[in-house]
C-alpha atoms as a PDB file:
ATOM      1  CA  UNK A   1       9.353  21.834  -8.556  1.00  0.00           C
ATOM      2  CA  UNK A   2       9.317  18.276  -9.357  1.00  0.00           C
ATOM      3  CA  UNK A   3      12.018  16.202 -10.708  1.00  0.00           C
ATOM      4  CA  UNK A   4      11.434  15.027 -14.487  1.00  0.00           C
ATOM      5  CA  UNK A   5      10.882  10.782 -14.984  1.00  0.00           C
ATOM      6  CA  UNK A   6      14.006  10.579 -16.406  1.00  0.00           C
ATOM      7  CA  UNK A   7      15.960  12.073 -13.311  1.00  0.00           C
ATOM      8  CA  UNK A   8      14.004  10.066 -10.846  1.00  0.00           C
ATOM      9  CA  UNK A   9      14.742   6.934 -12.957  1.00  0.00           C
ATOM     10  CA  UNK A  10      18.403   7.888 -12.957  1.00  0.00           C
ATOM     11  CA  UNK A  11      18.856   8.637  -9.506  1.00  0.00           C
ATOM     12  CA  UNK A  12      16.739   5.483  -8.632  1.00  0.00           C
ATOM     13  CA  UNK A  13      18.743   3.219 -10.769  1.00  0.00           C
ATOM     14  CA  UNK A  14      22.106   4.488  -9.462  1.00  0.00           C
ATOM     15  CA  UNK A  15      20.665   3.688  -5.453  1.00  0.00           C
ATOM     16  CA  UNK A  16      20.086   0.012  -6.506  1.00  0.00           C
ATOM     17  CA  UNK A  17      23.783  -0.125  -7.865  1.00  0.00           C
ATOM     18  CA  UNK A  18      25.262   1.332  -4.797  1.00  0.00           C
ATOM     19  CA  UNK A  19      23.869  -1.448  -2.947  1.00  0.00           C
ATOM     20  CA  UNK A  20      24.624  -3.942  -5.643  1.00  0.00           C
ATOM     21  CA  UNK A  21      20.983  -4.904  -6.414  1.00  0.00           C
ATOM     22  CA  UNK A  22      20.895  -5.529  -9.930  1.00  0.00           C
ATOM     23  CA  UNK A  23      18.040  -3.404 -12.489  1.00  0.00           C
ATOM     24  CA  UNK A  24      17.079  -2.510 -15.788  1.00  0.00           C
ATOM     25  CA  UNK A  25      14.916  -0.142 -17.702  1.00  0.00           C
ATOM     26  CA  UNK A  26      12.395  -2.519 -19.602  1.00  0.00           C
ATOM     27  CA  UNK A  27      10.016  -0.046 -20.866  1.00  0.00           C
ATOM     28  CA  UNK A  28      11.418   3.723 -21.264  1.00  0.00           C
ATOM     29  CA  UNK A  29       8.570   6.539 -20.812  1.00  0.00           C
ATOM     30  CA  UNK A  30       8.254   9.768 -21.187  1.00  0.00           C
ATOM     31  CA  UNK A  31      11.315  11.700 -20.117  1.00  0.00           C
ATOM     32  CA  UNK A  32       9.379  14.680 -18.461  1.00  0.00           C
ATOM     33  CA  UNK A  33       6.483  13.304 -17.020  1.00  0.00           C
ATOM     34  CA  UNK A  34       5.818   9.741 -17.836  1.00  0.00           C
ATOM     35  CA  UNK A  35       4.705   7.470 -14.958  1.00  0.00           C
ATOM     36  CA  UNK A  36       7.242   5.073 -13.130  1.00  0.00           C
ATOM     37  CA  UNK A  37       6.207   1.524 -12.240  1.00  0.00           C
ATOM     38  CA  UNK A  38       8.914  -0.664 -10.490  1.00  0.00           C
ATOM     39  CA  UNK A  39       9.048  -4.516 -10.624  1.00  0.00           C
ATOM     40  CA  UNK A  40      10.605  -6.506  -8.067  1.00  0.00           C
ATOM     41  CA  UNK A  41      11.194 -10.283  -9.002  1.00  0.00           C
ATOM     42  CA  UNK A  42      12.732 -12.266  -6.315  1.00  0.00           C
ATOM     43  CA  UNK A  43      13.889 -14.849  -8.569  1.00  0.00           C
ATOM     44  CA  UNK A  44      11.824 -17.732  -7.626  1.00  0.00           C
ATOM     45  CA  UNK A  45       9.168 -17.442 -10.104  1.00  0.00           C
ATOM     46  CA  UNK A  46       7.306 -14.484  -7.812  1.00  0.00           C
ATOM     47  CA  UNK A  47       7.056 -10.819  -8.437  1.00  0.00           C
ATOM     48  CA  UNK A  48       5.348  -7.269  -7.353  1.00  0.00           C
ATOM     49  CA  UNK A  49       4.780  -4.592  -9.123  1.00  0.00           C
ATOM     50  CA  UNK A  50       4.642  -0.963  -7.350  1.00  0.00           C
ATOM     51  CA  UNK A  51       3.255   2.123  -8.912  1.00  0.00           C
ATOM     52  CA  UNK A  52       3.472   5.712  -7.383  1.00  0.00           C
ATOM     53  CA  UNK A  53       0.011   6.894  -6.408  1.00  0.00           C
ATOM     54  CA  UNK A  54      -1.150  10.267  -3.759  1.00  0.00           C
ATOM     55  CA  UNK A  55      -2.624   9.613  -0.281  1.00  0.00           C
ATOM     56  CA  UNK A  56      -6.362  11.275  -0.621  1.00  0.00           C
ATOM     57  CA  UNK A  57      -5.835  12.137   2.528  1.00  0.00           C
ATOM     58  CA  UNK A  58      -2.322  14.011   2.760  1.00  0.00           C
ATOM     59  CA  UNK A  59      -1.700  14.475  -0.431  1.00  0.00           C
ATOM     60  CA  UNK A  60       1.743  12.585   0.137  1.00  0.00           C
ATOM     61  CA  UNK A  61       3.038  10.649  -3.104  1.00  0.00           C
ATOM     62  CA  UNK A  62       3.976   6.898  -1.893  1.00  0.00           C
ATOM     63  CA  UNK A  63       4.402   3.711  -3.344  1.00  0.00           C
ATOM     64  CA  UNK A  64       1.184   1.181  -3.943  1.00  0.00           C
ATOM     65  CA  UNK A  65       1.481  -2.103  -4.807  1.00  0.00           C
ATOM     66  CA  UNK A  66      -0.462  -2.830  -8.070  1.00  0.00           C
ATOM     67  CA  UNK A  67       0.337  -6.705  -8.550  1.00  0.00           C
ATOM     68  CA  UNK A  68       2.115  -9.495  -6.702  1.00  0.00           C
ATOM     69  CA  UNK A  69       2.448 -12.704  -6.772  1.00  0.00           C
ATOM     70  CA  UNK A  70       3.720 -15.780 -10.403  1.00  0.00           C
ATOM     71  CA  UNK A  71       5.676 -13.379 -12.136  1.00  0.00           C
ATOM     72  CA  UNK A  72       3.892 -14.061 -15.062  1.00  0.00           C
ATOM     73  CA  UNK A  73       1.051 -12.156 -13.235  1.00  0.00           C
ATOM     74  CA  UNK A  74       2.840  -9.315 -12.322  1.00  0.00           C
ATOM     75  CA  UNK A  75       4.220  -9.202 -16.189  1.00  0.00           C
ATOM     76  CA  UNK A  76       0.057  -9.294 -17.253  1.00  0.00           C
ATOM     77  CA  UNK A  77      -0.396  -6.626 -14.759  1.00  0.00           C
ATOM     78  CA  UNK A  78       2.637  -4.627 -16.533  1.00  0.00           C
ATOM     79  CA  UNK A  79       1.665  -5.273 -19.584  1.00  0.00           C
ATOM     80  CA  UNK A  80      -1.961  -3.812 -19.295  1.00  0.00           C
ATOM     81  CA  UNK A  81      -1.471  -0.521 -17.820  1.00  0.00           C
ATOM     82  CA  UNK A  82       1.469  -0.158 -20.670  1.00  0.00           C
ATOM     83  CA  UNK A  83      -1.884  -0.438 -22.790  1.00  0.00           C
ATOM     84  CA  UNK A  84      -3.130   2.357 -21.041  1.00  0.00           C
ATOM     85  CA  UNK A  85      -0.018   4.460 -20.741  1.00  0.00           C
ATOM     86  CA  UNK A  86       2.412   4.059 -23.311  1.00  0.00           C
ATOM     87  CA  UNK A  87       4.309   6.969 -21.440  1.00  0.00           C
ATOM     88  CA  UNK A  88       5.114   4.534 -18.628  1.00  0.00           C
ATOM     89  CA  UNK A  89       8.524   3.810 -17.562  1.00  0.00           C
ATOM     90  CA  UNK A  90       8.838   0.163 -16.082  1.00  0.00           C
ATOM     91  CA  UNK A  91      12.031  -0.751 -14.005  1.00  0.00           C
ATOM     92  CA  UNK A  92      12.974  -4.673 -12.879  1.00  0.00           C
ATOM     93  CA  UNK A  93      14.808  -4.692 -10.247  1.00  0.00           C
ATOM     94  CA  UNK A  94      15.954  -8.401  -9.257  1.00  0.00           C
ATOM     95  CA  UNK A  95      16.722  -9.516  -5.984  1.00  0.00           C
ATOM     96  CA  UNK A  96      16.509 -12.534  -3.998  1.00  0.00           C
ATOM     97  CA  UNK A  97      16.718 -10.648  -0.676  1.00  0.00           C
ATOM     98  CA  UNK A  98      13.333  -8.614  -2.148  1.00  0.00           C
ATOM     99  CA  UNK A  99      15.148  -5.252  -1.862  1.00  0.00           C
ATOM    100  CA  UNK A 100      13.970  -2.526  -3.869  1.00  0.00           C
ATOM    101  CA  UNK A 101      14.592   0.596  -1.580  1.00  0.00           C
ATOM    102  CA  UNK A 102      11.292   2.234  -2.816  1.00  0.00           C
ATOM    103  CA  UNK A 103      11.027   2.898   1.334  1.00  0.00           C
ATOM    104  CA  UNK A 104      13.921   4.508   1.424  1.00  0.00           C
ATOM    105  CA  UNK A 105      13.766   8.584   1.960  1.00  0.00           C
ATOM    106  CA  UNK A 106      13.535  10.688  -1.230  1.00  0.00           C
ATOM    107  CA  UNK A 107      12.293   7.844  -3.238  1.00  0.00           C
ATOM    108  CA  UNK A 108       8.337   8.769  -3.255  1.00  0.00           C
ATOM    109  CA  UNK A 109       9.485  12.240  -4.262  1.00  0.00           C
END
């Protein structure tokens, strides 16, 4: 059984405060089974965007970047799959350091 978007987003958001990095639900999706993208701006004007996609091969969920680079590219980026998915959840996650912990174990679940 997989966990809801709303769970995920919770659990995800309370990681980044545990290790102080600051983050913020800009777009809320679909509680059940909306998509989750995660934006990481490191506070110098430059930004990526991750969205969860499968390995073909494995089947394995994992993280993909979709954008990076101005953040006002990333935001374009953003802002067209929202056109395509208004279901989509979108978390910023700021951090100078460029942490986002989207490696971390239990976080591609």
């Amino acid at each position: 059984m997989r966990l809801t978007a709303r769970v995920w987003v919770d659990a995800y958001l309370t990681r980044l405060r545990l290790q102080d990095i600051p983050a913020f639900v800009v777009a809320h999706g679909d509680d059940t089974g909306g998509a989750v993208l995660v934006k990481l701006a490191t506070l110098d004007g430059k930004a990526q965007a991750f969205q969860r996609s499968f390995d073909i091969m494995t089947g394995a969920r994992q993280w993909m970047t979709l954008a990076e680079g101005d953040e006002s590219e990333v935001d374009a980026a953003i802002t067209r799959q929202r056109g395509y998915d208004p279901d989509l959840w979108v978390i910023e996650v700021e951090d100078r350091q460029g942490r986002h912990l989207l490696d971390e174990p239990g976080l591609s679940d």
